[in-house]
Structure formats: structure tokens, C-alpha cells
Protein backbone atom coordinates (compact mmCIF):
# COMPACT_ATOMS: atom_id res chain seq x y z
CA UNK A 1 -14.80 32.45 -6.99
CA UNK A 2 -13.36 29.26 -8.15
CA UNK A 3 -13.41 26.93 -11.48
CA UNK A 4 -14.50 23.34 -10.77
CA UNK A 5 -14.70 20.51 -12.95
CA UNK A 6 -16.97 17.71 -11.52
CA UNK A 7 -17.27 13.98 -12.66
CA UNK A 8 -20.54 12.71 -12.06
CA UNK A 9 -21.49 8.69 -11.52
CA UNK A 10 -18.44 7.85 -9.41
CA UNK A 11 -18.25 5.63 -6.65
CA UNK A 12 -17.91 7.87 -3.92
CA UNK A 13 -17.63 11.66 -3.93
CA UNK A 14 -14.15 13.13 -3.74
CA UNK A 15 -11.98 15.57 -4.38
CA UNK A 16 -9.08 14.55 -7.33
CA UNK A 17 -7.38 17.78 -8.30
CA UNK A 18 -6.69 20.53 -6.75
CA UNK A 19 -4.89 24.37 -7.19
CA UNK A 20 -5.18 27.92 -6.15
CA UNK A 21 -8.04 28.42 -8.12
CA UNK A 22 -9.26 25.16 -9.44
CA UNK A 23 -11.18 21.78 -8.12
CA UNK A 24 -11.57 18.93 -9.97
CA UNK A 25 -14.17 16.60 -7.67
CA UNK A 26 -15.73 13.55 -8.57
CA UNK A 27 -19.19 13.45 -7.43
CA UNK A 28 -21.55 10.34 -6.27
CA UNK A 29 -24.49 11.62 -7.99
CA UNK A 30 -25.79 10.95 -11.60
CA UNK A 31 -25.75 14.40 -13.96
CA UNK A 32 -29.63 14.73 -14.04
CA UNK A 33 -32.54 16.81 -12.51
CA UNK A 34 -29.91 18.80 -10.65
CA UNK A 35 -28.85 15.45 -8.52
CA UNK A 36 -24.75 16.65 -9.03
CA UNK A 37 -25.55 20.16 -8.41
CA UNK A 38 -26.69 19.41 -5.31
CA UNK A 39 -24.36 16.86 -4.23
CA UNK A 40 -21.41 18.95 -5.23
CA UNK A 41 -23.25 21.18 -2.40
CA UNK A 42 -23.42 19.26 0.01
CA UNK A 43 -19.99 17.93 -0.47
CA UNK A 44 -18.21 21.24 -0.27
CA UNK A 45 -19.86 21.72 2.71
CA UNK A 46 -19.38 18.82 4.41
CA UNK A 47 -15.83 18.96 2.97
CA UNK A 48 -14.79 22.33 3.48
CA UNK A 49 -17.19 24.44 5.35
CA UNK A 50 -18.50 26.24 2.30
CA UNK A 51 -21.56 27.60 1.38
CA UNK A 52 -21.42 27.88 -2.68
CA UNK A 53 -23.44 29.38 -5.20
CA UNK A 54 -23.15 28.20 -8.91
CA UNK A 55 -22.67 31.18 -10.59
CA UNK A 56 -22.07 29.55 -14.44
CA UNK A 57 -22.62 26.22 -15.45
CA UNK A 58 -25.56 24.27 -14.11
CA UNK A 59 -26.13 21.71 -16.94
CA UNK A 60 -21.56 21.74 -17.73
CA UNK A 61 -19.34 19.82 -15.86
CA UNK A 62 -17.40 22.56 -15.58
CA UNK A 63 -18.85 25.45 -13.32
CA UNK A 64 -17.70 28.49 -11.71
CA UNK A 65 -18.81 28.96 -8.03
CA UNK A 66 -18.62 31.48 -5.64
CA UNK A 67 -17.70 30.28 -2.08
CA UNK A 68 -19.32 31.76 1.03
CA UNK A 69 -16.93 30.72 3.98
CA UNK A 70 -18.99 29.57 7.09
């Protein structure tokens, strides 16, 4: 499981911050009807190969997640 912090409405989707157990990712999507949720999906696994669930967090910015590794 990891902590992320996402920042929806930016330009491009990206990640800005990163630690052991921590991502802080901007995100190209507007925070409504789900639209980050599932571009913070798609982004981790375009990015990294992951599979995520959100486990806590859906309407916060910042969410807990628990990666499935492809």
C-alpha cells in the first residue's frame, strides 16, 4: 500500500514527488464524477505497470492505494 496525494486540473499528468512510501502526482483530469480517480488509474498503469485499488479516499486528494504489480 502506498499514500498518494494527487493534484487534479493540471496540464498534463505527472508524477512530482516521490519516496518509499509516498506519491505526489498531478493528474490531467478535473476532481469530479470520478474523472481523477480514473485517470490516476490509468496513469499508474501506463506509468508503472500497476494495477491499483483505492482503498481510502475517493472524494480526498489524498488516498491510500494498494498496488497490484503486473
Amino acid at each position: 500500500m502506498i499514500k498518494i496525494q494527487v493534484k487534479p486540473n493540471a496540464k498534463r499528468s505527472e508524477i512530482l514527488e516521490e519516496s518509499c512510501d509516498f506519491l505526489k502526482i498531478a493528474l490531467a483530469a478535473p476532481a469530479h464524477e470520478g474523472k481523477a480517480n480514473s485517470e490516476l488509474i490509468r496513469f499508474l498503469k501506463k506509468e508503472r505497470g500497476w494495477r491499483i485499488d483505492i482503498v481510502k479516499g475517493k472524494t480526498s486528494k489524498t488516498k491510500l492505494v494498494d498496488i497490484k504489480h503486473d
